[in-house]
Protein backbone atom coordinates (compact mmCIF):
# COMPACT_ATOMS: atom_id res chain seq x y z
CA UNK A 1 175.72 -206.81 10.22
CA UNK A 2 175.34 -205.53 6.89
CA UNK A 3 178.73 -205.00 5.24
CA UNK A 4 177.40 -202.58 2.53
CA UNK A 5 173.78 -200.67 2.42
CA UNK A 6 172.51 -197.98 0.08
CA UNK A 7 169.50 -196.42 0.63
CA UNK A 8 168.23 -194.07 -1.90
CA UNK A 9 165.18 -191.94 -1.89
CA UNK A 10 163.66 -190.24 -4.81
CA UNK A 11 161.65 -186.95 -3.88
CA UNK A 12 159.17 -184.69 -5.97
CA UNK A 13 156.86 -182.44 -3.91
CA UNK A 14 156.96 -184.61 -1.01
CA UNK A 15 157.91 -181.92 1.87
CA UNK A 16 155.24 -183.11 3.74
CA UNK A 17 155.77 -186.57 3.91
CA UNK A 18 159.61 -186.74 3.41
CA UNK A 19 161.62 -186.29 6.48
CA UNK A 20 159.41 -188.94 8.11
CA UNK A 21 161.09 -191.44 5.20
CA UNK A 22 164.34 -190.01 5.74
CA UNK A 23 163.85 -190.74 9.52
CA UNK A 24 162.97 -194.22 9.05
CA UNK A 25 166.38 -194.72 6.42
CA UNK A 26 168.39 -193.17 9.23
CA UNK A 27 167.17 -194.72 11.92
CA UNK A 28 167.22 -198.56 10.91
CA UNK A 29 168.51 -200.74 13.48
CA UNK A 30 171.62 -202.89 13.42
CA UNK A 31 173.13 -201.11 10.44
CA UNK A 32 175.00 -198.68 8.71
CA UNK A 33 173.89 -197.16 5.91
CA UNK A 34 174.93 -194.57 3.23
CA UNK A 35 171.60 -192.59 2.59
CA UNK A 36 171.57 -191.27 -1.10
CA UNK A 37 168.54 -188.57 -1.71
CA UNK A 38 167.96 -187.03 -5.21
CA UNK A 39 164.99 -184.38 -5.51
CA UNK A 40 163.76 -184.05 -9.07
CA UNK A 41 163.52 -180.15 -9.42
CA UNK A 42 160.91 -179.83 -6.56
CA UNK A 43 159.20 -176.70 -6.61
CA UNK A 44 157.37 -177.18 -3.07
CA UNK A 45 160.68 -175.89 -0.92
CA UNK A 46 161.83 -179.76 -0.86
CA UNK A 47 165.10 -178.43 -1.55
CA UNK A 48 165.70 -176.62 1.43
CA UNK A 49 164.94 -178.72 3.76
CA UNK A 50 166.91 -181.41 1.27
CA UNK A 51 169.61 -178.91 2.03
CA UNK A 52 170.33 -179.26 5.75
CA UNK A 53 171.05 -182.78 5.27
CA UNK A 54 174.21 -182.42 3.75
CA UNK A 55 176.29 -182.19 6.89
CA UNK A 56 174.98 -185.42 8.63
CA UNK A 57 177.22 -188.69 7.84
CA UNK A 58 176.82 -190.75 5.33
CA UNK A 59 174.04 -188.86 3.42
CA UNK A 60 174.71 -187.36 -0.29
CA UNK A 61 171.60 -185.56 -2.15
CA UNK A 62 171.40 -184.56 -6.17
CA UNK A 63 169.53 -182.33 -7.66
CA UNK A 64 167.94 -182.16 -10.78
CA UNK A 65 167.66 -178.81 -12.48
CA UNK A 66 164.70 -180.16 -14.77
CA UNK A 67 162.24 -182.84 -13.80
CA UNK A 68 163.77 -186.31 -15.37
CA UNK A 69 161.12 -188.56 -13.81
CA UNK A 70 161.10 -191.02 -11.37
CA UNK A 71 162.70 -194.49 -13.75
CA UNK A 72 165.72 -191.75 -15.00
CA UNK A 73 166.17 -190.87 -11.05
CA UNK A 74 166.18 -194.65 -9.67
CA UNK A 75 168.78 -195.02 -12.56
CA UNK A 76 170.73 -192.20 -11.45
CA UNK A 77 170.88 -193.23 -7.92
CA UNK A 78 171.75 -197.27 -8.66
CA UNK A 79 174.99 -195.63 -10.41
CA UNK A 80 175.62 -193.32 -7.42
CA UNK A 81 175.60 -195.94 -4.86
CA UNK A 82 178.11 -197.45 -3.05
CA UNK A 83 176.90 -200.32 -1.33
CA UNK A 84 176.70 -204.12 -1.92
CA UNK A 85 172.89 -203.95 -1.32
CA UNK A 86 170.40 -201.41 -1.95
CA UNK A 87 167.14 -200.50 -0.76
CA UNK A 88 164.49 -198.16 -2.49
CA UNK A 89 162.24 -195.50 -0.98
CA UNK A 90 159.93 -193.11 -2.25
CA UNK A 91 159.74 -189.87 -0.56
CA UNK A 92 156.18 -190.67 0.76
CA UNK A 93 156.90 -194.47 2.21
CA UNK A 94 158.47 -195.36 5.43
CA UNK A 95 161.24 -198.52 6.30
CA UNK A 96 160.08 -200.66 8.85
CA UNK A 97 163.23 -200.24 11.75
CA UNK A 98 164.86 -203.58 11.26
CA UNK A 99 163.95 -203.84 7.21
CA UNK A 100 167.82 -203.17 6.26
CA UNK A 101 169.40 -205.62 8.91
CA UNK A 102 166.92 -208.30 8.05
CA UNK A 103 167.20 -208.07 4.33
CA UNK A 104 171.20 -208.21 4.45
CA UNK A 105 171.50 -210.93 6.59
CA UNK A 106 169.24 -212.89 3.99
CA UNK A 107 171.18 -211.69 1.51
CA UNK A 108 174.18 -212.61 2.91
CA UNK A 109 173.11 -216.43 3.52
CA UNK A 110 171.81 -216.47 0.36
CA UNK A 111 174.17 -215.61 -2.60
CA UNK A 112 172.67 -216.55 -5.58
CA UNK A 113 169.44 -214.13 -4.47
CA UNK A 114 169.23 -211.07 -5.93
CA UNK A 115 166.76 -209.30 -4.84
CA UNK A 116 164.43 -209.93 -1.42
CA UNK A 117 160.61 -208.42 -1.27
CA UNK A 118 159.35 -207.70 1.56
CA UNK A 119 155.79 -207.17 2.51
CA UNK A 120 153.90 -203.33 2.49
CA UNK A 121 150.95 -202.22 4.54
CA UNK A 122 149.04 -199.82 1.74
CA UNK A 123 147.63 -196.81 3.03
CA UNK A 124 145.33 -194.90 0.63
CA UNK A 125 143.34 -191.98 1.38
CA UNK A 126 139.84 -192.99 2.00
CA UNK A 127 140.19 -196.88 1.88
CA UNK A 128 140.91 -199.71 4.60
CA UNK A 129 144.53 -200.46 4.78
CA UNK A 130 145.81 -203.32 2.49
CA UNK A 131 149.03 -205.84 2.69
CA UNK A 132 151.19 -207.11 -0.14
CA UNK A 133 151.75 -209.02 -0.57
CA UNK A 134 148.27 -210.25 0.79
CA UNK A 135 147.64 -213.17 3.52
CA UNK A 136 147.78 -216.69 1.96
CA UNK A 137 150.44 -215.51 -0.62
CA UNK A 138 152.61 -218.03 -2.29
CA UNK A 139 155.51 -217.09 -4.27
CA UNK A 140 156.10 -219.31 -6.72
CA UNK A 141 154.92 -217.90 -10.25
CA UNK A 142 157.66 -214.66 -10.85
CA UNK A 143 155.11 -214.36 -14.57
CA UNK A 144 152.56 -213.60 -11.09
CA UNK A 145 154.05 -212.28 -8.13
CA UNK A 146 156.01 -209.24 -9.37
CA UNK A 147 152.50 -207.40 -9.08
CA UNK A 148 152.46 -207.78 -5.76
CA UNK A 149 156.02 -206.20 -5.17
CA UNK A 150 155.90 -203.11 -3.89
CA UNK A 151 159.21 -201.25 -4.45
CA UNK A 152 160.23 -199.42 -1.08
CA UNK A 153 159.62 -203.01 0.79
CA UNK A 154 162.76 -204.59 -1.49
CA UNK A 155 166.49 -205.05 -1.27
CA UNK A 156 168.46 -205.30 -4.11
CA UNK A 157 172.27 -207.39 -4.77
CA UNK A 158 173.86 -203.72 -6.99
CA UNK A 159 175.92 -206.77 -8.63
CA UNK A 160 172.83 -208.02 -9.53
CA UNK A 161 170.83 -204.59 -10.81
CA UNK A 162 173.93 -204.05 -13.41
CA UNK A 163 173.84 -207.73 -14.60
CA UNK A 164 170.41 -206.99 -15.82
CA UNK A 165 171.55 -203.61 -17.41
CA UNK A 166 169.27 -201.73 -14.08
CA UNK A 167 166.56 -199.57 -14.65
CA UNK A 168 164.87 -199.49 -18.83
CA UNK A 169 164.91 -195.89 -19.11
CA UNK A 170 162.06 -196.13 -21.53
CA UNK A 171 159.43 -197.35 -19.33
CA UNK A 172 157.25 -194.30 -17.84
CA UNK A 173 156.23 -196.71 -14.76
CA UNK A 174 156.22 -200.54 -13.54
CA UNK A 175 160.19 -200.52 -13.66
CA UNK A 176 160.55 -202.17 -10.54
CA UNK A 177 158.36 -205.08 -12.17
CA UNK A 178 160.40 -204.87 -14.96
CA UNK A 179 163.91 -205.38 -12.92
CA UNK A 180 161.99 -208.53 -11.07
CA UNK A 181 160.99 -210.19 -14.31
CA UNK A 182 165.50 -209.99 -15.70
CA UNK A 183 166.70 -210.58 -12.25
CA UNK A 184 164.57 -213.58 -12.41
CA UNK A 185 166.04 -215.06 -15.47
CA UNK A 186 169.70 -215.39 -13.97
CA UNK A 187 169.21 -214.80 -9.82
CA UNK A 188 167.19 -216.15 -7.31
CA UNK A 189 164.64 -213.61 -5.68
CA UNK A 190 163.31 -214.24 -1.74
CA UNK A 191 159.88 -213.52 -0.27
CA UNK A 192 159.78 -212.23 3.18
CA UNK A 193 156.98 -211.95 4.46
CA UNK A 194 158.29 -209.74 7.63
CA UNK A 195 156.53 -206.44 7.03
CA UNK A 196 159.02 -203.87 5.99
CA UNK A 197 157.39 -200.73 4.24
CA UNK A 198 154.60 -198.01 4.66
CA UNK A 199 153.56 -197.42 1.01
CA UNK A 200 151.57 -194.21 1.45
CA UNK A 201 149.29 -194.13 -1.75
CA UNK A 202 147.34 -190.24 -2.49
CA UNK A 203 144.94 -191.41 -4.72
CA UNK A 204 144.76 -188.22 -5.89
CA UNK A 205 147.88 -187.23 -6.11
CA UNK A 206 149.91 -186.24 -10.20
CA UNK A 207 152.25 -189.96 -10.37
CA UNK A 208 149.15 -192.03 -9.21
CA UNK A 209 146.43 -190.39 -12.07
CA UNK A 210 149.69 -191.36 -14.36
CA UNK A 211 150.42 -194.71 -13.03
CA UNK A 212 146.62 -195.32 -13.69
CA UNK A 213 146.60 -194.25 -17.41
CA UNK A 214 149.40 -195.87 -18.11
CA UNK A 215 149.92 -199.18 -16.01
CA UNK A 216 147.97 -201.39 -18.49
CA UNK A 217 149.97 -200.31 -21.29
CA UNK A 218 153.41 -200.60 -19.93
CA UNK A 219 152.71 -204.04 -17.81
CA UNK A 220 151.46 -205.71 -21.27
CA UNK A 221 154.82 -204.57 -22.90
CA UNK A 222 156.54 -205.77 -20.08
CA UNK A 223 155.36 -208.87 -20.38
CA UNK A 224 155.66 -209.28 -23.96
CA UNK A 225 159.49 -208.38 -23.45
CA UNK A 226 159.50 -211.30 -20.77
CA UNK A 227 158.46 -213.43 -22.68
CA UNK A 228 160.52 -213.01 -25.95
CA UNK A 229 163.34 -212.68 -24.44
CA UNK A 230 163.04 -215.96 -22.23
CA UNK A 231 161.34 -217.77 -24.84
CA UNK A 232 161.99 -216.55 -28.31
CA UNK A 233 158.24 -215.97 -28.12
CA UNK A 234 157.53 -213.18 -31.33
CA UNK A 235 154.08 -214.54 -32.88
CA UNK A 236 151.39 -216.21 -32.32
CA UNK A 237 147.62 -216.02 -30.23
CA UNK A 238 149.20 -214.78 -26.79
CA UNK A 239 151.69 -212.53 -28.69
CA UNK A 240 149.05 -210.98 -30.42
CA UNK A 241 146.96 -210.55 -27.49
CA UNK A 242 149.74 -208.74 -25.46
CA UNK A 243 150.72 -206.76 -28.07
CA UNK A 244 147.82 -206.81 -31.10
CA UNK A 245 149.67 -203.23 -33.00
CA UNK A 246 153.05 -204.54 -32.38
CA UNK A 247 152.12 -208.30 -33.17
CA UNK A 248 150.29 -207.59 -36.86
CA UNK A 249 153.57 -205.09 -37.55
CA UNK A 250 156.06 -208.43 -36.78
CA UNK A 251 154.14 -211.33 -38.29
């Protein structure tokens, strides 16, 4: 039994999809949880059905009265929770019944891990459905397998999230890459490769047009910060082809 679970959903026009992620966060087996749901200024009438959660035990919902964005919500929610462990879920992504039981238990056993990852089945509009991490998958590389992480399939240690100072509230996307790369420098991080999350992908849809424009961008810094800070790296032919602008400015 899981002494200590937190699972927090972040929610932006997802009416459609979202009480079918709240479902599967209420109704994981074996545990139980403290649900903690923040809607970033929906305008969709999110909020009202956000609302008639409040009475049901051990659920708490914010509200933000301006859109902050989803790395400034995740951050908002790690400082909310109360649990030893926490989960993640976007509003459009489902929890496989026995994710939050499974994940403690490993976490439990194992105290130096911080973090365990799942697997996802990917479901995206118009394409064959996809799992990551895929078959044959060998986690051994964390400068590799962060990119096959998908967020709503982990479980975090909290202790662990506030040793690495949590969520950069300057990245614009990739920050659960980001959190993998600093736990990895002082914790140990688990694979299981149980399937735990739906990741519901609109191809479409505003966040995934940004996360396209923008992914390249922010994974190259992320690396580049991965690298200097684990290595001192701050010149040379891989710095400057991470970072050519920020490489020619420092050498």
């Amino acid at each position: 039994m899981c002494p200590s679970l937190s699972i927090t959903i972040c929610n932006y026009n997802m009416k459609q999809t979202l009480p079918q992620a709240f479902d599967s966060a209420r109704n994981q087996e074996g545990v139980d949880v403290e649900i903690l749901l923040i809607d970033d200024a929906s305008t969709d009438g999110s909020w009202e059905y956000i609302k008639t959660l409040t009475s049901l035990r051990n659920v708490r919902v914010l509200r933000n009265n301006h859109r902050e964005g989803v790395v400034r919500c995740r951050a908002r929610l790690l400082s909310e929770s109360r649990g030893e462990f926490m989960s993640v879920l976007d509003a459009d992504d489902l929890h496989t019944p026995e994710k939050a039981n499974r994940h403690c238990a490993l976490l439990q056993a194992n105290p130096g891990a911080g973090v365990i990852c799942g697997r996802a089945v990917l479901v995206e509009t118009g394409k064959a459905n996809l799992v990551y991490p895929p078959d044959g998958f060998q986690p051994t590389l964390d400068l590799v397998d962060p990119y096959y992480v998908v967020h709503s399939a982990t479980t975090w240690r909290k202790s662990a999230l506030l040793d690495v100072g949590g969520y950069d509230l300057s990245l614009t996307c990739e920050e659960c890459v980001d959190l993998f790369f600093k736990i990895g420098d002082r914790w140990g991080q688990i694979f299981d490769l149980s399937l735990s999350a739906v990741k519901r992908v609109d191809a479409s849809g505003e966040f995934r047009l940004f996360w396209n424009q923008n992914v390249a961008r922010v994974s190259k810094n992320i690396m580049l910060r991965t690298l200097t800070r684990r290595y001192g790296l701050n010149k040379g032919s891989l710095y400057r082809r991470l970072s050519p602008l920020q490489a020619s400015e420092r050498t």
